[in-house]
Each structure stands twice: as structure tokens, then as C-alpha cells.
N, C-alpha and C. Protein backbone atom coordinates (compact mmCIF):
# COMPACT_ATOMS: atom_id res chain seq x y z
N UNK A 1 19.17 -0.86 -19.86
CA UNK A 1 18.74 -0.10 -18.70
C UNK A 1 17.23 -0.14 -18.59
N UNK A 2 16.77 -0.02 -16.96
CA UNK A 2 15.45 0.14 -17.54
C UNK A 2 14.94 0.81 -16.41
N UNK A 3 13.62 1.40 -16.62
CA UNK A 3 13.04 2.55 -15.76
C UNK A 3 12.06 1.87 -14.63
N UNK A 4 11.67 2.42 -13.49
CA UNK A 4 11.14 1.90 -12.72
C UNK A 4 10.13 2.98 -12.64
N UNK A 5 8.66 2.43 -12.78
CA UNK A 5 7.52 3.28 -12.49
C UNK A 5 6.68 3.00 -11.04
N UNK A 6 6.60 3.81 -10.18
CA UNK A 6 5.89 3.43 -8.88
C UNK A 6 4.70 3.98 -8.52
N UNK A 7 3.53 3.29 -8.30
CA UNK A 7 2.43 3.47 -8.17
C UNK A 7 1.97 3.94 -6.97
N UNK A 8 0.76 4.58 -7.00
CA UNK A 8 0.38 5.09 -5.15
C UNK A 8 -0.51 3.98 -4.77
N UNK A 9 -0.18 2.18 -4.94
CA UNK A 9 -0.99 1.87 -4.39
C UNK A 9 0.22 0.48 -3.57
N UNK A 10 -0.28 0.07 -2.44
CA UNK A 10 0.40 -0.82 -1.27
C UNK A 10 0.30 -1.93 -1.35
N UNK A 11 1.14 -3.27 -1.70
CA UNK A 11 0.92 -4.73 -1.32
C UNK A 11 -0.13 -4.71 0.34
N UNK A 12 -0.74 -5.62 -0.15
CA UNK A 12 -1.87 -5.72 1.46
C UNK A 12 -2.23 -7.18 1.26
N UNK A 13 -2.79 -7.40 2.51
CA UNK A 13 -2.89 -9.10 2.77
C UNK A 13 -4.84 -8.82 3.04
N UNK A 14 -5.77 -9.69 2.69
CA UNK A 14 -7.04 -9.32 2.75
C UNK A 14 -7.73 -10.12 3.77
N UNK A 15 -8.63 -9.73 4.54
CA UNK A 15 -9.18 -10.76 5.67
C UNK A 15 -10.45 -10.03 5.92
N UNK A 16 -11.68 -11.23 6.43
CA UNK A 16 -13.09 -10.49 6.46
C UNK A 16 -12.80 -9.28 7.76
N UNK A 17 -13.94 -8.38 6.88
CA UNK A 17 -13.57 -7.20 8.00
C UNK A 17 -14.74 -6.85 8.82
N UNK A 18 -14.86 -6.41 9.27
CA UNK A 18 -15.54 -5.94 10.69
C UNK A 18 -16.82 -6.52 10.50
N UNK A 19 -17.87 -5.86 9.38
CA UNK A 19 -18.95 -6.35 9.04
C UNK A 19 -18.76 -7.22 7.27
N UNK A 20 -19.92 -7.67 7.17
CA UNK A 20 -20.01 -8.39 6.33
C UNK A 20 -19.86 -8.29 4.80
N UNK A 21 -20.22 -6.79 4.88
CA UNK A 21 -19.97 -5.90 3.80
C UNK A 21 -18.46 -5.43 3.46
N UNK A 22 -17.17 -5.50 3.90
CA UNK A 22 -15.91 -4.87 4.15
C UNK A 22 -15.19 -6.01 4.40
N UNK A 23 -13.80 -5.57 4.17
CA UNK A 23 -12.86 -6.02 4.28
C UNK A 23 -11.67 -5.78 5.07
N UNK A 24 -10.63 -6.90 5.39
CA UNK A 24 -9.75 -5.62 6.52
C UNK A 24 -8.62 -5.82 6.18
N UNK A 25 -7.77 -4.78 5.52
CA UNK A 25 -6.46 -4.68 4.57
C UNK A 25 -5.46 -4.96 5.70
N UNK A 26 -4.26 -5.53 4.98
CA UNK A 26 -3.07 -5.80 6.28
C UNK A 26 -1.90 -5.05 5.41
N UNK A 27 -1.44 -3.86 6.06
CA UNK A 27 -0.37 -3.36 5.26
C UNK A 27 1.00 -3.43 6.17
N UNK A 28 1.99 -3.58 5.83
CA UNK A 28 3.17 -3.57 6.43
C UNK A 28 4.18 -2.59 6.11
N UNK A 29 4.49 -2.39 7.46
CA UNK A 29 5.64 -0.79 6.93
C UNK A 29 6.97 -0.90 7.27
N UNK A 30 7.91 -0.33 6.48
CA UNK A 30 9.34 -0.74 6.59
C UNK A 30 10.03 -0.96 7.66
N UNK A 31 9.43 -1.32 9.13
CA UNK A 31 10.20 -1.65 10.01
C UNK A 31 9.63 -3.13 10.37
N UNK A 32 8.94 -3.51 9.63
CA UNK A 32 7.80 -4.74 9.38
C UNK A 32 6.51 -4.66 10.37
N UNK A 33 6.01 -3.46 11.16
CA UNK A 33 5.00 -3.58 11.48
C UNK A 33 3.47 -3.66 10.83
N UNK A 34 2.38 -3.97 11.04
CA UNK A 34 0.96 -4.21 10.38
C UNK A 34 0.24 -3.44 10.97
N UNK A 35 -0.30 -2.75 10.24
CA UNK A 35 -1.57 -1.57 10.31
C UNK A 35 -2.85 -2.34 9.57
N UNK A 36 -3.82 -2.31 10.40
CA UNK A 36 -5.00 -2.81 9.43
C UNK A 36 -6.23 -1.89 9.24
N UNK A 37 -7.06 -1.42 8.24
CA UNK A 37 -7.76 -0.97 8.00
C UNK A 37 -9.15 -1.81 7.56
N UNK A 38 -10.29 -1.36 7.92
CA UNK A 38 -11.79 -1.89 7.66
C UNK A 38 -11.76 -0.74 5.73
N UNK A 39 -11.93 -1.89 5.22
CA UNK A 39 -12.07 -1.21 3.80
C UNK A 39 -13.48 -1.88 3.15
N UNK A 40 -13.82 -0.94 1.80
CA UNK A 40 -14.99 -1.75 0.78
C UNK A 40 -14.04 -2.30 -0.27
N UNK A 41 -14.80 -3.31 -0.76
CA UNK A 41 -14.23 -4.55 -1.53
C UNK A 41 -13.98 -3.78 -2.50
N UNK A 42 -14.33 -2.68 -3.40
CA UNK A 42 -14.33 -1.58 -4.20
C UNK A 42 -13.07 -1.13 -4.17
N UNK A 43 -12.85 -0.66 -3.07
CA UNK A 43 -11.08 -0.06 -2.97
C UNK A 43 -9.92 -0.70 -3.15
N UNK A 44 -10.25 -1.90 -3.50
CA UNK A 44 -8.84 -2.79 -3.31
C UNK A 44 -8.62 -3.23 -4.99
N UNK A 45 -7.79 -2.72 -5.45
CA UNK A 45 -7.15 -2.53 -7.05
C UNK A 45 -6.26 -4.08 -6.52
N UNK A 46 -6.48 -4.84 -8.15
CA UNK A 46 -5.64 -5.94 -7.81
C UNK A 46 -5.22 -6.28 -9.54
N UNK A 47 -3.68 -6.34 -9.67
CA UNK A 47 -2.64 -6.59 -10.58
C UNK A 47 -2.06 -8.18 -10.65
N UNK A 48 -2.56 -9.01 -11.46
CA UNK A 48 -1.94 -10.20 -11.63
C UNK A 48 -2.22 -11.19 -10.52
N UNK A 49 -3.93 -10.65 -9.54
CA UNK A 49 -4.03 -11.37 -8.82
C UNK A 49 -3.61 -11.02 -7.13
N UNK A 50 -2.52 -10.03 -6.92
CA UNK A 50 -2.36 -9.29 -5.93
C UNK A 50 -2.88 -8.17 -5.27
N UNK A 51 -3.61 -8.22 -4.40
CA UNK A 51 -4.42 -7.37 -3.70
C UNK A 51 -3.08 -5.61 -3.50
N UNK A 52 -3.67 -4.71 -3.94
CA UNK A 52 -3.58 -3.65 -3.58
C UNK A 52 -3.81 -2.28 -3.01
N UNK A 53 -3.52 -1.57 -2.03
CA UNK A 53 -4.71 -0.53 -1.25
C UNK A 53 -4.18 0.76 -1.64
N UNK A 54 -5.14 1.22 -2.27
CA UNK A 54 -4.58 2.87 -3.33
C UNK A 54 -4.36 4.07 -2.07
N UNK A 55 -3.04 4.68 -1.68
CA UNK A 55 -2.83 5.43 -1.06
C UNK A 55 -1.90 6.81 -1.34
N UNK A 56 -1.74 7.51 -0.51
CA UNK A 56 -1.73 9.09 -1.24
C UNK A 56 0.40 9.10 -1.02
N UNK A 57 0.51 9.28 -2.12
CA UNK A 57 2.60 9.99 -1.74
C UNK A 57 2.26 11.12 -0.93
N UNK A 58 2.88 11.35 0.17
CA UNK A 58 3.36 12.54 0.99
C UNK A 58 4.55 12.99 0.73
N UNK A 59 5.03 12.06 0.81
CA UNK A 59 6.92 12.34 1.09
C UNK A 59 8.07 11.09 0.30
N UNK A 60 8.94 11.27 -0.54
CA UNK A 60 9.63 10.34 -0.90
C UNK A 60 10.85 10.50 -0.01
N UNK A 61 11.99 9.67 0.03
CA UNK A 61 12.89 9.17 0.56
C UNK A 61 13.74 8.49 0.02
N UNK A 62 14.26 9.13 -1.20
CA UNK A 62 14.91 7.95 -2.28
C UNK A 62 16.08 7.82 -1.91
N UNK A 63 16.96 8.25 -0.84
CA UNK A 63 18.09 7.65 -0.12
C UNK A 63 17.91 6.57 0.62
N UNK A 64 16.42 6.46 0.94
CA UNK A 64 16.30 5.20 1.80
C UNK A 64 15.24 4.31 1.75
N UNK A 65 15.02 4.70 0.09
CA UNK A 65 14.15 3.98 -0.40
C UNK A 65 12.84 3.10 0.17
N UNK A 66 12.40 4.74 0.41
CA UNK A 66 10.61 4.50 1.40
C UNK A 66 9.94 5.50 0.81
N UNK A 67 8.47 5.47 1.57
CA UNK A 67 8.17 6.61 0.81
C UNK A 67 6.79 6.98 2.15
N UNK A 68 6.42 7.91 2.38
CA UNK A 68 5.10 8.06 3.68
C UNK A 68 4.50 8.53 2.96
N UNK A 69 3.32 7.26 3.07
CA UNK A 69 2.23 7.44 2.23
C UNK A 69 0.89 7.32 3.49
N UNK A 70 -0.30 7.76 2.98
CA UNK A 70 -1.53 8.44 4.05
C UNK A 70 -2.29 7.82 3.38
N UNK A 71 -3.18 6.63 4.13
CA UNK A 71 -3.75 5.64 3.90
C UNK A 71 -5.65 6.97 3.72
N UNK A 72 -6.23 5.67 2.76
CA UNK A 72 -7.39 6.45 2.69
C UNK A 72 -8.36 6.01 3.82
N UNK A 73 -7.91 5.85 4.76
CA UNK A 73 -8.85 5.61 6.16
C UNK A 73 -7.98 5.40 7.30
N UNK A 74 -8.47 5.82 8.08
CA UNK A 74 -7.56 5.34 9.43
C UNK A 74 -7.03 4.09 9.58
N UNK A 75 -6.27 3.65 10.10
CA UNK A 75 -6.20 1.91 10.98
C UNK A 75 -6.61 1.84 12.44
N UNK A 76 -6.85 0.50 12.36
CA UNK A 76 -7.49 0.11 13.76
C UNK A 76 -6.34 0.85 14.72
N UNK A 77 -5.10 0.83 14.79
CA UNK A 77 -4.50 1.97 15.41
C UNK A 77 -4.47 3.14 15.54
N UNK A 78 -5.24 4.03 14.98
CA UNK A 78 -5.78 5.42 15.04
C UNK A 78 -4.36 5.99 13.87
N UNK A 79 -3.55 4.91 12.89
CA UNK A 79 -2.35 5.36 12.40
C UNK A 79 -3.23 6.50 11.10
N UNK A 80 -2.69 7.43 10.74
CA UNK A 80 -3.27 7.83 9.17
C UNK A 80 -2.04 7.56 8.31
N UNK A 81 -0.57 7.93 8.39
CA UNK A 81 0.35 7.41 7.82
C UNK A 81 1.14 6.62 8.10
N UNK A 82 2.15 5.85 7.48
CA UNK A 82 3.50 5.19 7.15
C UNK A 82 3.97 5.40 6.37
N UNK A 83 5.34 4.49 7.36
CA UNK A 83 7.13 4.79 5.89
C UNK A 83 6.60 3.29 5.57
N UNK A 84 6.82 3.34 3.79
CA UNK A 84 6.13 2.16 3.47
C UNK A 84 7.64 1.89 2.26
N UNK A 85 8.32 0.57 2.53
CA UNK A 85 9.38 0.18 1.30
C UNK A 85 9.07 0.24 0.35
N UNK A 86 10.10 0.93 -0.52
CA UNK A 86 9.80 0.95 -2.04
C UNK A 86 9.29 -0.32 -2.62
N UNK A 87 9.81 -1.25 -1.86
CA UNK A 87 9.47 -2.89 -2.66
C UNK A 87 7.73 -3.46 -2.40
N UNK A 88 6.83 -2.54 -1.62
CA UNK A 88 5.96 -3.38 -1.12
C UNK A 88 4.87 -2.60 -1.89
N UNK A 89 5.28 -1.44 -2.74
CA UNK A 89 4.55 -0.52 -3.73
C UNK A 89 4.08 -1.01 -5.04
N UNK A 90 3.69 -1.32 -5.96
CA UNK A 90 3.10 -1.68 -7.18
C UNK A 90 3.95 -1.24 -8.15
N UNK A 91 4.49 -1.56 -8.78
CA UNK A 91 5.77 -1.21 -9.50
C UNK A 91 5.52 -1.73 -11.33
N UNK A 92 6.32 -0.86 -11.73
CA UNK A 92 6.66 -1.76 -13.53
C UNK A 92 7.82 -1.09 -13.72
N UNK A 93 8.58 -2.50 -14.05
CA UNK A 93 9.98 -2.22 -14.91
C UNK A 93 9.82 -1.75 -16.66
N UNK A 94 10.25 -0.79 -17.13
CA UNK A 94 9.97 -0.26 -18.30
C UNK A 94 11.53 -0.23 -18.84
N UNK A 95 11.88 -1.06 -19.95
CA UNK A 95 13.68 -1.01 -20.68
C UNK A 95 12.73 0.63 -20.83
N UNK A 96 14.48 1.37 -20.80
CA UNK A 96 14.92 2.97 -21.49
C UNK A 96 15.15 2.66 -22.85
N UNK A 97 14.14 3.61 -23.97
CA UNK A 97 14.14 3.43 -25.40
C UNK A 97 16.19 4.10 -25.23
């Protein structure tokens, strides 16, 4: 058996952002839409090479395995949250001693 640990931070796709200094995160939310945010190169945590954008749990949903999480900046859509899939979260499989 083994345990699943889930992190507060988002798979994101990275692209130059507004100014030269920033970056502009591409996050996708469980109905597959893209929210993008102007971020600093600072904020983006990256695991094995995969860009990640550290965001806050609001609300879980473990019947439907999502979770609305509140991004640390707006998106160019004026969005502050999404239902974001459990699968697109930062994860570690841990075997149960």
C-alpha cells in the first residue's frame, strides 16, 4: 500500500512575462481551462525539473478529486481561484510502513 502526499504547489507551463524581469505561469484547471499569471522567477519551486506555482488549499473535494486552491496573484483574468485536479498538484507516493 502506499500513501499519497499532496503539496500546495500547481504543475504550470512557463513563458516570458510581461516585463523582462517576470515570468507568466500557465495553470490549468479541471475543466482544462488556462489562467495565466505575471510571476517573479523566485516563486516558481521546481521538482525534477518541473516548473511549479506555490498556491494556498481552500477547499478539498476528495469525492471528486480537486481541490480550490487561491493563486498568490491574480490572473490576467481578474481569476483569484480554481478547481485544480488532484493530478496536476505536486505529489509523492510514500509505501505504508
Amino acid at each position: 500500500m502506499t500513501e499519497i502526499t499532496y503539496f500546495e504547489e500547481v504543475r504550470c507551463e512557463l513563458s516570458p512575462g510581461l516585463r523582462d524581469d517576470h515570468l507568466t505561469a500557465c495553470v490549468t484547471d479541471e475543466e482544462g481551462r488556462t489562467q495565466y499569471l505575471d510571476v517573479t522567477p523566485t516563486l516558481i519551486n521546481r521538482h525534477e525539473g518541473v516548473p511549479f506555482l506555490p498556491v494556498g488549499f481552500v477547499q478539498i473535494d476528495r469525492d471528486r478529486r480537486r481541490v480550490l486552491v487561491e493563486f498568490p496573484c491574480e490572473a490576467y483574468s481578474g481569476a483569484n481561484r480554481a478547481w485544480i485536479a488532484f493530478e496536476h498538484l505536486r505529489h509523492v507516493d510514500r509505501p505504508i510502513p
